[in-house]
C-alpha atoms as a PDB file:
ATOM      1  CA  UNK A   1       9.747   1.185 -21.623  1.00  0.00           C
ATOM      2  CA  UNK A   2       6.248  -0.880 -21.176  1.00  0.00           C
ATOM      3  CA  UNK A   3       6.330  -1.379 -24.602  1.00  0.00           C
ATOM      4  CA  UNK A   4       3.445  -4.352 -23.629  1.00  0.00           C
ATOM      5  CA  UNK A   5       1.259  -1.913 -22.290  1.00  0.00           C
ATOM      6  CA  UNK A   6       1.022   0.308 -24.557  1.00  0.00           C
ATOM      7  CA  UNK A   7       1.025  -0.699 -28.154  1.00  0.00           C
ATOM      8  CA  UNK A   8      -2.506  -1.998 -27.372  1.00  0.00           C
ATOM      9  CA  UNK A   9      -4.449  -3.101 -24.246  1.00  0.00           C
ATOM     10  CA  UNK A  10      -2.673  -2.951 -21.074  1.00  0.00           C
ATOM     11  CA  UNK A  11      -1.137  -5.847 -19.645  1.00  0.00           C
ATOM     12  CA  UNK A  12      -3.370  -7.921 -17.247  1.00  0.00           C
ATOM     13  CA  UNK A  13      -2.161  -9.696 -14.012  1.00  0.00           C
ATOM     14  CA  UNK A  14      -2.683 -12.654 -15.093  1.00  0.00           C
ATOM     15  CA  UNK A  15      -5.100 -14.098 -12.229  1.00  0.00           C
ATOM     16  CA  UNK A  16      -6.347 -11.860  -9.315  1.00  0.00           C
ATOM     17  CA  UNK A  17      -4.010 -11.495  -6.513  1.00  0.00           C
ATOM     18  CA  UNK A  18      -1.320 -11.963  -8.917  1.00  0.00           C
ATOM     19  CA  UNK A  19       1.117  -9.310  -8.492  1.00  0.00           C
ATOM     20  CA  UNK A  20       4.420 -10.292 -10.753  1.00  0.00           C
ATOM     21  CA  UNK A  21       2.747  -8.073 -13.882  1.00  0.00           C
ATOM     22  CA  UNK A  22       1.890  -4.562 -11.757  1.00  0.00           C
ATOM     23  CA  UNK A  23       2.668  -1.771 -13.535  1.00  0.00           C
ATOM     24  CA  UNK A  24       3.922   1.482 -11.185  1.00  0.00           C
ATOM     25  CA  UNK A  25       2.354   4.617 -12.540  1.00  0.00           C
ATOM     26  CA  UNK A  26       4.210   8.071 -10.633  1.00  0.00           C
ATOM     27  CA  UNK A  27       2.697  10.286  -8.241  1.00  0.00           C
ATOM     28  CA  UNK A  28       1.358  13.251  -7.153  1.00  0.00           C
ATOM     29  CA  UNK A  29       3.271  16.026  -9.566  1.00  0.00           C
ATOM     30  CA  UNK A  30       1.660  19.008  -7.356  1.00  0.00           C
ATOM     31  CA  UNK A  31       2.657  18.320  -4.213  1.00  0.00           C
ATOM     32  CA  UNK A  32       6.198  17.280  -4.752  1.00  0.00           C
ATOM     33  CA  UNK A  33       7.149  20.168  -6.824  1.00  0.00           C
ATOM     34  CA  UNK A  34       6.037  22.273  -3.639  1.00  0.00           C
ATOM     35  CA  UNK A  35       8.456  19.585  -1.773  1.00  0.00           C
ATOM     36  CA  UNK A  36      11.150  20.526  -3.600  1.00  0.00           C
ATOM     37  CA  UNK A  37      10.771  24.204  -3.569  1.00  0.00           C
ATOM     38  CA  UNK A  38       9.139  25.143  -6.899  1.00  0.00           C
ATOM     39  CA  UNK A  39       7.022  27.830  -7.108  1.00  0.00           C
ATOM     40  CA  UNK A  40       3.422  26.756  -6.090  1.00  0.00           C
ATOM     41  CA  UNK A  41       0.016  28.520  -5.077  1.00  0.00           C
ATOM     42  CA  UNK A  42      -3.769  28.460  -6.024  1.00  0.00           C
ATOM     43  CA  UNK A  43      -4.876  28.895  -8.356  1.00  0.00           C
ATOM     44  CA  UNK A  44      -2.221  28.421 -10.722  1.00  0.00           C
ATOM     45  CA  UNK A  45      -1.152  24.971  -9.106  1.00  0.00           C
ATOM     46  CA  UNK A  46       1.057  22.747 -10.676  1.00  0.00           C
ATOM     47  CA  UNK A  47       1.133  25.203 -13.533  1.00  0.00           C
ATOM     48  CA  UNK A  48       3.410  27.661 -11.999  1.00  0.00           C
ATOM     49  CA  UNK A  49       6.975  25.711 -11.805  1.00  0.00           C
ATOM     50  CA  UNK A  50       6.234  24.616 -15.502  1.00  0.00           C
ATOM     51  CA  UNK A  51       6.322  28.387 -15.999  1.00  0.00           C
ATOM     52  CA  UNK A  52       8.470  29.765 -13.832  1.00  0.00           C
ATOM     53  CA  UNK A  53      11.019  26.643 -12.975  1.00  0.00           C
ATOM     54  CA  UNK A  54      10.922  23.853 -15.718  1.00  0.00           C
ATOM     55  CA  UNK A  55      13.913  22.748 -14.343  1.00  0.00           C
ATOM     56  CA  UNK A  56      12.647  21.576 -11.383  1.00  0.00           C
ATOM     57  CA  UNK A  57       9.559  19.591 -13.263  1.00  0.00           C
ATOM     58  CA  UNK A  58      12.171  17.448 -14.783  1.00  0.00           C
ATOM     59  CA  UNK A  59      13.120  16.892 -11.113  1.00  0.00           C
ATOM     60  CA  UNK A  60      10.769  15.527  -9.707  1.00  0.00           C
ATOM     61  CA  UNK A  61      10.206  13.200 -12.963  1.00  0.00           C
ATOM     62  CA  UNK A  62      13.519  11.905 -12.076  1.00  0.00           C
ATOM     63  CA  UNK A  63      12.395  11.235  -8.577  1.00  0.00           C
ATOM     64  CA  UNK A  64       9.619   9.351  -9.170  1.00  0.00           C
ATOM     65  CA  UNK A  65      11.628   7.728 -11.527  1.00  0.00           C
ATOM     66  CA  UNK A  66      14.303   6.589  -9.216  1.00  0.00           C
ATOM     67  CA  UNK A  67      11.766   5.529  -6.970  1.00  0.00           C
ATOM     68  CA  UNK A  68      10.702   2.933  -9.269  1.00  0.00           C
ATOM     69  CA  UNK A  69       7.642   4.349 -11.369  1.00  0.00           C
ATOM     70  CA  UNK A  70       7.762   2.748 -14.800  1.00  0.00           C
ATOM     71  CA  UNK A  71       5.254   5.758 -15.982  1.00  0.00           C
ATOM     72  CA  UNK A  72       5.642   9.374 -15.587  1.00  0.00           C
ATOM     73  CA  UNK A  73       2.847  11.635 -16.720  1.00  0.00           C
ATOM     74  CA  UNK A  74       3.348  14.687 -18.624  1.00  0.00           C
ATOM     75  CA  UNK A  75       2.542  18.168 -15.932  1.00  0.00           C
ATOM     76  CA  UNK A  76       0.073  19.600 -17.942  1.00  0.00           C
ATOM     77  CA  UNK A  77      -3.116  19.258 -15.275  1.00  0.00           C
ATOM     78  CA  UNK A  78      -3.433  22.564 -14.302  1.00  0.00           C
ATOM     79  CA  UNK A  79      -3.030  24.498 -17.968  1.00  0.00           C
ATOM     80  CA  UNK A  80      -6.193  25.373 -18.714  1.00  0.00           C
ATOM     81  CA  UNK A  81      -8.273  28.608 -18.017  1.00  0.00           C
ATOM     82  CA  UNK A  82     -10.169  27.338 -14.601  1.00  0.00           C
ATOM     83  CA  UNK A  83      -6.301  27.704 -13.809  1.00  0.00           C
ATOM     84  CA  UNK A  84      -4.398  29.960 -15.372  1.00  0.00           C
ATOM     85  CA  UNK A  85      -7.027  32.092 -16.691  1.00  0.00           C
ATOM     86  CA  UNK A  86      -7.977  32.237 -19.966  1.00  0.00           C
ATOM     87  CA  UNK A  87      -5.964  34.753 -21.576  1.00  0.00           C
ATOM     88  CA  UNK A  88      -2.356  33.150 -20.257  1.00  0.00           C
ATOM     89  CA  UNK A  89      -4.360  29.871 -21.560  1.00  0.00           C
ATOM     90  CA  UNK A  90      -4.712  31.611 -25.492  1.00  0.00           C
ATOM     91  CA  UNK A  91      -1.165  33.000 -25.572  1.00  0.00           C
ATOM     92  CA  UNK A  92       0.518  30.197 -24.062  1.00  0.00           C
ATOM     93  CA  UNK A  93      -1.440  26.588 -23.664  1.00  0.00           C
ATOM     94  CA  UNK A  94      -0.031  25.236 -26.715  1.00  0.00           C
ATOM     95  CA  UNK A  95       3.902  26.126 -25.570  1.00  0.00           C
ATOM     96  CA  UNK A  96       3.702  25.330 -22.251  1.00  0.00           C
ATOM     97  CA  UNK A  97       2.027  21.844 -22.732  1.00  0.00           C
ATOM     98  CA  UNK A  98       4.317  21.395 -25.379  1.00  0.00           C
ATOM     99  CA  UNK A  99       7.421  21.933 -22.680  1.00  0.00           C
ATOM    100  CA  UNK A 100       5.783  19.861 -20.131  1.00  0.00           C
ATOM    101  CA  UNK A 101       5.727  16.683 -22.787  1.00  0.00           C
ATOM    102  CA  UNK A 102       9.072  17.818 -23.643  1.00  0.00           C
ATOM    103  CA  UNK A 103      10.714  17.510 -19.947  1.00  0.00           C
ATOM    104  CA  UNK A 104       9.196  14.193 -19.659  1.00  0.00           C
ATOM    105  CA  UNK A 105      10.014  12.581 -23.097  1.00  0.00           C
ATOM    106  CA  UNK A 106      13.468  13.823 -22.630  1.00  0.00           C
ATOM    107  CA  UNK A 107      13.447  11.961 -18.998  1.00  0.00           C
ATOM    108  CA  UNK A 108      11.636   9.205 -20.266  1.00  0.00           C
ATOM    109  CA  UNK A 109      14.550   8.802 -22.891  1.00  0.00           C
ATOM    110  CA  UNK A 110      17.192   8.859 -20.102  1.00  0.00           C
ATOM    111  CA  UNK A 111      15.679   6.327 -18.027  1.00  0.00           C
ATOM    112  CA  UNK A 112      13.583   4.546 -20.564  1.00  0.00           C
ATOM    113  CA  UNK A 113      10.158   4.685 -18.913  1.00  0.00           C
ATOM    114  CA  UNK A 114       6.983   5.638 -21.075  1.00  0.00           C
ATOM    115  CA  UNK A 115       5.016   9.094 -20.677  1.00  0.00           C
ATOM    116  CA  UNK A 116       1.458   9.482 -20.453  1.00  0.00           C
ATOM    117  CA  UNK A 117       0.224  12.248 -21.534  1.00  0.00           C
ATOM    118  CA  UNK A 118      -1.921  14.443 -19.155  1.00  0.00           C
ATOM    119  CA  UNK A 119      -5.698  14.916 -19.926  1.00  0.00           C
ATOM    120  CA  UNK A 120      -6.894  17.085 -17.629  1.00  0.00           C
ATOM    121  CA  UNK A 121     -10.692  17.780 -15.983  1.00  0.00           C
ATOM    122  CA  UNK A 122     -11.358  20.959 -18.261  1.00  0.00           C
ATOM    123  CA  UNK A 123     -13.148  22.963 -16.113  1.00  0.00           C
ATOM    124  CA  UNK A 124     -11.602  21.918 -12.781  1.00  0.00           C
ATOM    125  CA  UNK A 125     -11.707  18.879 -10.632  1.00  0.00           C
ATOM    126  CA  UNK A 126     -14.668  17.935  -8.728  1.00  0.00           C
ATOM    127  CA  UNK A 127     -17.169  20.007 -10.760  1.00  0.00           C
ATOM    128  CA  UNK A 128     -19.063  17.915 -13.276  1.00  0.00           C
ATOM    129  CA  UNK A 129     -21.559  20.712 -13.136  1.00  0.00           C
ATOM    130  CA  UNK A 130     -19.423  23.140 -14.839  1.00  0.00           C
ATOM    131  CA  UNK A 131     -18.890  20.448 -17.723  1.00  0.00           C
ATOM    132  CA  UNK A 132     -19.596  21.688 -21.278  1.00  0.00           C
ATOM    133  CA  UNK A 133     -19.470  20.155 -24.010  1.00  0.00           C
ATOM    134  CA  UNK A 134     -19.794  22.856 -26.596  1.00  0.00           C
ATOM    135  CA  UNK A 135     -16.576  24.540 -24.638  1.00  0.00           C
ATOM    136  CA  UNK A 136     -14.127  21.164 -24.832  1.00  0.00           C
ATOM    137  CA  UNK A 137     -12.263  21.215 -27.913  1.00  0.00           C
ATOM    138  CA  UNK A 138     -11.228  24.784 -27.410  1.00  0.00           C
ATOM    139  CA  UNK A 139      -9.492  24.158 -23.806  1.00  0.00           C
ATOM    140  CA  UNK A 140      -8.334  20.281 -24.831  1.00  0.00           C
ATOM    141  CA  UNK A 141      -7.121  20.691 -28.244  1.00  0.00           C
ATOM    142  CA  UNK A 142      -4.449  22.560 -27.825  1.00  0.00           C
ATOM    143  CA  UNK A 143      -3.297  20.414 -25.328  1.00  0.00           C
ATOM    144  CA  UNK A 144      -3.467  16.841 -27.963  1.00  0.00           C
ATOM    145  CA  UNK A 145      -1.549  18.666 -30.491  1.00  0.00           C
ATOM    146  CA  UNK A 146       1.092  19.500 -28.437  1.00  0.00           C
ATOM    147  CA  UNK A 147       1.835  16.699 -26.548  1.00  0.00           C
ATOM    148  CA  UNK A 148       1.259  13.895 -29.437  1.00  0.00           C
ATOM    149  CA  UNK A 149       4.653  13.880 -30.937  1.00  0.00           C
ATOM    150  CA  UNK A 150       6.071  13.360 -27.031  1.00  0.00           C
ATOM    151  CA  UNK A 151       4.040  10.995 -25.743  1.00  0.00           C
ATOM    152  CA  UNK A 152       3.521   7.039 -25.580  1.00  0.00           C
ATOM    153  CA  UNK A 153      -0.176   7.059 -24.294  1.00  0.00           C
ATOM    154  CA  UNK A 154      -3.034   9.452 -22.843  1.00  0.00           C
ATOM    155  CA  UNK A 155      -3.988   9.766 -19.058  1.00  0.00           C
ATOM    156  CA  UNK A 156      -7.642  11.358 -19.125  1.00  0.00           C
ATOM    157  CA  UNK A 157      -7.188  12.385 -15.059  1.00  0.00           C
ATOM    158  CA  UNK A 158     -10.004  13.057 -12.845  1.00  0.00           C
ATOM    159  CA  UNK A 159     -13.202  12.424 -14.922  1.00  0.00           C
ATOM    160  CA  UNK A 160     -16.282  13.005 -13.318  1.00  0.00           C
ATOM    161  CA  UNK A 161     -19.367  12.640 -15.013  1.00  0.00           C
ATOM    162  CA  UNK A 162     -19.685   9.634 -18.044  1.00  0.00           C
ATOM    163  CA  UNK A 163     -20.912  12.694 -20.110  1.00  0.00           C
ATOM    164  CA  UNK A 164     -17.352  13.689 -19.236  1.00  0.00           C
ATOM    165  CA  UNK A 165     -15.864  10.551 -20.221  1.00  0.00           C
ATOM    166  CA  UNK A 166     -17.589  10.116 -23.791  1.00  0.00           C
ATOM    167  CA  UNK A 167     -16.758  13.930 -24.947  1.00  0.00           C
ATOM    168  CA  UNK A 168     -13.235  13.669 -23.413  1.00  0.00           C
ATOM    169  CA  UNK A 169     -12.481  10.163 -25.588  1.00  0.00           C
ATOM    170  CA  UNK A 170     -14.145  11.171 -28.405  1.00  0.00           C
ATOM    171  CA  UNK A 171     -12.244  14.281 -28.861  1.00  0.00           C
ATOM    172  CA  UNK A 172      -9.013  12.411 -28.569  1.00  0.00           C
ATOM    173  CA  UNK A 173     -10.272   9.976 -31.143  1.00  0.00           C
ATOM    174  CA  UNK A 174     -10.598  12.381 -33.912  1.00  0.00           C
ATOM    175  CA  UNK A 175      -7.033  13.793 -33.395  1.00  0.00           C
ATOM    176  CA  UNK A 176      -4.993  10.897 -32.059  1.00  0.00           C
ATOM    177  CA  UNK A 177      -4.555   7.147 -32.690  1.00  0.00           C
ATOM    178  CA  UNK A 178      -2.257   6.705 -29.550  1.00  0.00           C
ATOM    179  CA  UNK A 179      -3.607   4.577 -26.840  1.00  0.00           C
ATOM    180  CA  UNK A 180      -6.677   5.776 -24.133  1.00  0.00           C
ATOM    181  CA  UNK A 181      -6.338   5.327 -20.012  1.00  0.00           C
ATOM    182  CA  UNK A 182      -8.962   7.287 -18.503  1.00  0.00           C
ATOM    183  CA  UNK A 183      -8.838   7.725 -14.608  1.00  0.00           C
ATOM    184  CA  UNK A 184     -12.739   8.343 -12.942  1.00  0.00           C
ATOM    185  CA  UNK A 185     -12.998  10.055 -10.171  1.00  0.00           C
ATOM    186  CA  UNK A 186     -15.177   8.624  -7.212  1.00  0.00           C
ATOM    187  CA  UNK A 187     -17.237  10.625  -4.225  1.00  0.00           C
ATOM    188  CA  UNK A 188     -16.061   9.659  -1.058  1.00  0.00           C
ATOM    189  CA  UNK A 189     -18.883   7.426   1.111  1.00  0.00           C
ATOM    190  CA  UNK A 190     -19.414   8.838   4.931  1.00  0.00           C
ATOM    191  CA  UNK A 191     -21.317   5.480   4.947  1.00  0.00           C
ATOM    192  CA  UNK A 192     -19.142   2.064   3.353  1.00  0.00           C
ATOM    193  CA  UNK A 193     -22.554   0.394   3.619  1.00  0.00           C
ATOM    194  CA  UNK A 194     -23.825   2.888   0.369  1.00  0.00           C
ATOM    195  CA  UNK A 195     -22.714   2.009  -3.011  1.00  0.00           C
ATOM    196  CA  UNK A 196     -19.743   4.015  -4.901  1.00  0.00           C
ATOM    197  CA  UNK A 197     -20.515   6.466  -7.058  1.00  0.00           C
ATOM    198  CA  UNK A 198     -18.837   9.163  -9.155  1.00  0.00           C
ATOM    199  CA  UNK A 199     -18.748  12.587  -8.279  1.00  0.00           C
ATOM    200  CA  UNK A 200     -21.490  13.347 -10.292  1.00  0.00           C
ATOM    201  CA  UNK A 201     -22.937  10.783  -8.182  1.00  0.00           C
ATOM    202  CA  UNK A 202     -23.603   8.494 -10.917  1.00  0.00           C
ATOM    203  CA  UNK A 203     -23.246   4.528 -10.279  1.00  0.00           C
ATOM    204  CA  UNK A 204     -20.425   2.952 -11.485  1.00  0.00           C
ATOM    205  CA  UNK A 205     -23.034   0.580 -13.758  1.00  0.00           C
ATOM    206  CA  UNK A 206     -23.272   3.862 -15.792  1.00  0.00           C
ATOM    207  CA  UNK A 207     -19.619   3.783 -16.600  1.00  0.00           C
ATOM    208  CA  UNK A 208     -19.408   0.424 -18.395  1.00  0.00           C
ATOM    209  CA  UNK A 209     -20.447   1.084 -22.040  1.00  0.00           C
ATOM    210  CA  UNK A 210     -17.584   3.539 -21.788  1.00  0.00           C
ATOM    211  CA  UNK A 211     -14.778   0.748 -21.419  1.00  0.00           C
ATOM    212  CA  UNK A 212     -15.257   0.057 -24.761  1.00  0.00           C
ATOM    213  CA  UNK A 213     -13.311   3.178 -26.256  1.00  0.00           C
ATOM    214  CA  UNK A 214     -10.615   2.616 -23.426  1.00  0.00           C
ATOM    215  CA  UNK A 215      -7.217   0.915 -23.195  1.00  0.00           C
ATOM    216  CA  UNK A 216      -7.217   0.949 -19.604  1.00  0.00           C
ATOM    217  CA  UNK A 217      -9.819   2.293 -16.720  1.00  0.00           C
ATOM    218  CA  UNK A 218      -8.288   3.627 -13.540  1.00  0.00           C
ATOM    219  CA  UNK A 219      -9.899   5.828 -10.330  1.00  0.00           C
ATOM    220  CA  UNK A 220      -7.896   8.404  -9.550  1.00  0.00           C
ATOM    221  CA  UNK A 221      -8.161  11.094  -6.771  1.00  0.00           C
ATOM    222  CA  UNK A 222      -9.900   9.973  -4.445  1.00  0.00           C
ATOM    223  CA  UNK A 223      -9.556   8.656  -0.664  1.00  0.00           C
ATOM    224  CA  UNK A 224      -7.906   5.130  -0.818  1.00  0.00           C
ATOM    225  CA  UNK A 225     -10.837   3.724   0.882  1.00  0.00           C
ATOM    226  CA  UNK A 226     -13.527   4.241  -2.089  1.00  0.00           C
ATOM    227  CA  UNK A 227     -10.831   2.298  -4.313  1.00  0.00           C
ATOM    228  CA  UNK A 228     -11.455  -1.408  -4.157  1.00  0.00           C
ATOM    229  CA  UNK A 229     -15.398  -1.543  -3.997  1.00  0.00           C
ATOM    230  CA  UNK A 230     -14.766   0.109  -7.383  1.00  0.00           C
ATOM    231  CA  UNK A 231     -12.226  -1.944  -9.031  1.00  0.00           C
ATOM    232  CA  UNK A 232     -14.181  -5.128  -7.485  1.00  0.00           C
ATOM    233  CA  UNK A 233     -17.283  -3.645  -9.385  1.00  0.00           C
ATOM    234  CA  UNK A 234     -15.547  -2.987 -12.442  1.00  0.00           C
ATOM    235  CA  UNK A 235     -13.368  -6.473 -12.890  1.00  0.00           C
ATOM    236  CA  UNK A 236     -16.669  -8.337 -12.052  1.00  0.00           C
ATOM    237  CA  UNK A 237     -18.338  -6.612 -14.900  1.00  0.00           C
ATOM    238  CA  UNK A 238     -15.569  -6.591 -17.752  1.00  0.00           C
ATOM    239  CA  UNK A 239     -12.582  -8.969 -16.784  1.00  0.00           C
ATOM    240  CA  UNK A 240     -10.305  -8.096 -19.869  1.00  0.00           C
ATOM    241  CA  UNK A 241      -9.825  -4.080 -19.500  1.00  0.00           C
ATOM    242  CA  UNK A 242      -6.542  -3.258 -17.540  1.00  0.00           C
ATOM    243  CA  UNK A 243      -7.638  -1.873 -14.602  1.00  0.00           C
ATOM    244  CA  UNK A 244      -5.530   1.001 -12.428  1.00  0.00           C
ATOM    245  CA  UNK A 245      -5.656   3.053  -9.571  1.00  0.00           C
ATOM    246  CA  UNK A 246      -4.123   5.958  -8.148  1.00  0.00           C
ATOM    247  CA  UNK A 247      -5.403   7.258  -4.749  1.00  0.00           C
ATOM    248  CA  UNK A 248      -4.342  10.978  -2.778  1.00  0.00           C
ATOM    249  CA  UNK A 249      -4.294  11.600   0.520  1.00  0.00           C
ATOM    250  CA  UNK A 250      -6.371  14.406   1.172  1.00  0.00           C
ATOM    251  CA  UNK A 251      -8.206  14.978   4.041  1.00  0.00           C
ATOM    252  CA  UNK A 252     -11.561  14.918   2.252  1.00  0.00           C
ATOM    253  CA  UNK A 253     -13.844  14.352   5.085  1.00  0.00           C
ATOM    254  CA  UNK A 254     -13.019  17.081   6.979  1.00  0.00           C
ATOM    255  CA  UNK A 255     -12.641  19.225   3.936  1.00  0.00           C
ATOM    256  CA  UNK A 256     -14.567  22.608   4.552  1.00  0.00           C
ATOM    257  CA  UNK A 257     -13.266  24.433   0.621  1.00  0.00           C
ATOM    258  CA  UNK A 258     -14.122  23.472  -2.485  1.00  0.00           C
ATOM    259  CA  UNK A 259     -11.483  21.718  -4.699  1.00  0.00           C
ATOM    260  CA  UNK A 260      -8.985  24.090  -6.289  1.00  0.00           C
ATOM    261  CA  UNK A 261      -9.394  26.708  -3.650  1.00  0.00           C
ATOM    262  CA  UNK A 262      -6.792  26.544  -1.941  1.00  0.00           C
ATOM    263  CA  UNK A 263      -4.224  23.824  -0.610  1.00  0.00           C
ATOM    264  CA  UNK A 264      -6.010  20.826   0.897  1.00  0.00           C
ATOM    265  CA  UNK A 265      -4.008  19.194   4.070  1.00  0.00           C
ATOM    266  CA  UNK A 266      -3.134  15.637   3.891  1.00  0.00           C
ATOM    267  CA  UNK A 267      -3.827  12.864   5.846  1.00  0.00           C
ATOM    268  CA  UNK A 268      -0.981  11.717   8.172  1.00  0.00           C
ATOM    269  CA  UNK A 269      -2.075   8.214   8.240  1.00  0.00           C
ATOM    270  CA  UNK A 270      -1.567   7.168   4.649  1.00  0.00           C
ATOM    271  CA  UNK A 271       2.019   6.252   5.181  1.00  0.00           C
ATOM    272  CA  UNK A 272       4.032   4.286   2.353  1.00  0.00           C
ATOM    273  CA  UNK A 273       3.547   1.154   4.000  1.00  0.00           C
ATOM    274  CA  UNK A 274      -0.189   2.140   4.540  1.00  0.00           C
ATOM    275  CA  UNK A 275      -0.217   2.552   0.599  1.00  0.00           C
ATOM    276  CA  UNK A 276       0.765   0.021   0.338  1.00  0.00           C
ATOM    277  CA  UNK A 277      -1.361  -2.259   2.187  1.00  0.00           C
ATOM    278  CA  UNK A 278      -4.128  -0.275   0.307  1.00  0.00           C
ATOM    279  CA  UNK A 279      -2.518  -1.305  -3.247  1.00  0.00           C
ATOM    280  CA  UNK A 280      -1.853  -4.873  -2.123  1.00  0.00           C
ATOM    281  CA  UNK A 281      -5.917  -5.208  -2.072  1.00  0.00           C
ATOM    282  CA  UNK A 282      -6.321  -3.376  -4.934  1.00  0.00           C
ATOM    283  CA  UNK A 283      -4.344  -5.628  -7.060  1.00  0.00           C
ATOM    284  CA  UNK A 284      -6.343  -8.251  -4.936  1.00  0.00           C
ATOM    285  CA  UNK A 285      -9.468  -6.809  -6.207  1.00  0.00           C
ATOM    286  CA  UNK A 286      -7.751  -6.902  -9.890  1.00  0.00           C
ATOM    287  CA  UNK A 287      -6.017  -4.393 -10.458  1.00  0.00           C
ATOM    288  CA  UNK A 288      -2.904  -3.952 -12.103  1.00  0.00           C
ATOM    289  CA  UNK A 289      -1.525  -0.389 -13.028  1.00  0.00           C
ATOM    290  CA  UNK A 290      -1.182   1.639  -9.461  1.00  0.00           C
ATOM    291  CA  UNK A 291       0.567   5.098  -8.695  1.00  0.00           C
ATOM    292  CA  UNK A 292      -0.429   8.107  -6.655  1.00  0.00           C
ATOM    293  CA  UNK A 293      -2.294  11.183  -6.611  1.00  0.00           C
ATOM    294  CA  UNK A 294      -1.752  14.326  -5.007  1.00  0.00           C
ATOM    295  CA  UNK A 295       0.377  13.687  -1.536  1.00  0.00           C
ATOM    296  CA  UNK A 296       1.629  10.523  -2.365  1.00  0.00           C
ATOM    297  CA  UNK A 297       5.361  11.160  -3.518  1.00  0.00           C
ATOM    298  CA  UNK A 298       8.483   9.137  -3.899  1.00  0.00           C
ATOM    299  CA  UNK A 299       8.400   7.780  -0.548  1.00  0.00           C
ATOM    300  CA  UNK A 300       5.027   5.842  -1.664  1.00  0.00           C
ATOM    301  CA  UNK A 301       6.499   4.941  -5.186  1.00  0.00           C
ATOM    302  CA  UNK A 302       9.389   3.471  -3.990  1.00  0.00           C
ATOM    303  CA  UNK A 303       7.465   0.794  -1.312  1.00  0.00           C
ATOM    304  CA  UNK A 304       5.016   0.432  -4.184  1.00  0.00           C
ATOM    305  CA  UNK A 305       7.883  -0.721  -6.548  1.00  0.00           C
ATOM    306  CA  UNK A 306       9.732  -2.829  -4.087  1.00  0.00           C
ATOM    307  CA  UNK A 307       6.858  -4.191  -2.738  1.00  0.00           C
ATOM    308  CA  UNK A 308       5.242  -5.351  -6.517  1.00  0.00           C
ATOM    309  CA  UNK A 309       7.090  -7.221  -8.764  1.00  0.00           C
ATOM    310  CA  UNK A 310       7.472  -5.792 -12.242  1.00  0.00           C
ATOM    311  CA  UNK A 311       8.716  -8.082 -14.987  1.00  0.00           C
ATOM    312  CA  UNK A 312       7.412  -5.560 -18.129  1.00  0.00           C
ATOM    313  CA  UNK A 313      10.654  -3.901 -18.248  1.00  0.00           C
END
């Protein structure tokens, strides 16, 4: 277990460009348990095999596992309403996260890796204007009592807005003392020359009083591309915070449907060794937690792991 990383502040490379302390978050839950046969469609998503085929959750835990991840996160992302509606959400939230930390703890045990727990974008990714604040506690609740007794950390996935961010950590706060990562999401740039933003298209400046409630930053979901302009911002503003990232592989530029709407293709270019060559800036950049998001599976992990040096075992 990264007992280093998670008792308080993650651990920093020590200089930038130093790769010997990179910690290997998993990958993309959704798109492996399709891999692998599990029941999968929109708009239940990753949802369904925790429902209908548990068994094969803990599966793909283990393969991201063998591949070398040193984190596994809890596949709770898609239960709440925007999901699987909100009356499979009253009856059954509270179980079904609870099995979800359970599969993972118990593989965590077995292999002794650490679990985050899964945060998930409330009202569905990509749509900071759907955020409400009034609405959170009822959909995320649930979800932090269940998992707390399971899990070494929390992974706040896919954030969107800083309004977002503050209710999200806040919330947490007043029913959990375990440790904080939260993972922003970033809009994806037609033009490199423009700065990054989130996809509220807010600058990143806006998201720097927020590192003070945080354990660790990352950027999640996004095109690889966007990645290192924002962890280049981010070091240059706050050196200490751990900062991660965890790109997909979506097609996002050609992208005609709204998030959640149906299956998204992937990008055949973003090979393992590609990812890697992506990561190996990253951690450049300073960066040092790094997984995947949705279409980066084992494959990815494993380069990732034999390609970075990890010495918090």
């Amino acid at each position: 277990m990264v007992t280093t990383s998670l008792t308080g502040k993650a651990t920093k490379a020590s200089s930038v460009g130093t790769s010997s302390n990179v910690i290997i978050l998993d990958g993309g839950l959704g798109r492996e348990l399709e891999k692998v046969g599990a029941p999968f469609r929109q708009p239940e998503w990753s949802a369904l095999s925790l429902i209908e085929a548990p068994d094969l959750v803990a599966q793909v835990h283990q393969n991201f596992v063998d591949a070398g991840a040193k984190i596994i996160t809890t596949n709770t992302y898609a239960l709440v309403p925007f999901h699987i509606g909100q009356k499979q959400f009253d009856e059954q939230a509270f179980s079904l996260a609870e099995r979800a930390a359970t599969i993972a703890s118990n593989m965590a045990k077995k292999r002794d890796v650490s679990v985050a727990g899964c945060i998930p974008p409330a009202f569905g990714s990509y749509k900071p204007e759907l955020f409400c604040a009034e609405k959170l506690a009822a959909i995320l609740r649930p979800l932090i009592e269940a998992q707390t007794p399971y899990i070494d950390f929390w992974l706040v996935e896919t954030v969107s807005s800083v309004e977002e961010a503050i209710a999200v950590t806040s919330l947490i706060k007043k029913h959990s003392s375990k440790p904080i990562w939260l993972s922003y999401s970033l809009s994806n740039r037609h033009d490199f020359s423009n700065p990054v933003t989130l996809r509220s298209s807010e600058p990143l400046n806006a998201i720097l009083p927020t590192l003070e409630n945080l354990d660790a930053v990352l950027f999640n979901c996004s095109q690889p591309e966007e990645m290192e302009a924002a962890i280049t911002f981010t070091h240059s503003h706050n050196a200490d915070i751990p900062i991660g990232v965890y790109a997909n592989s979506f097609s996002e530029h050609v992208r005609k449907h709204d998030a959640n709407e149906m299956l998204s293709t992937l990008r055949e270019d973003v090979t393992p060794e590609k990812y890697l060559a992506y990561a190996q800036t990253w951690v450049n950049a300073g960066a040092s937690i790094v997984g995947g998001c949705c279409g980066i599976g084992p494959a990815h992990i494993k380069v990732l792991a034999q390609g970075f040096v990890n010495t918090l075992e």
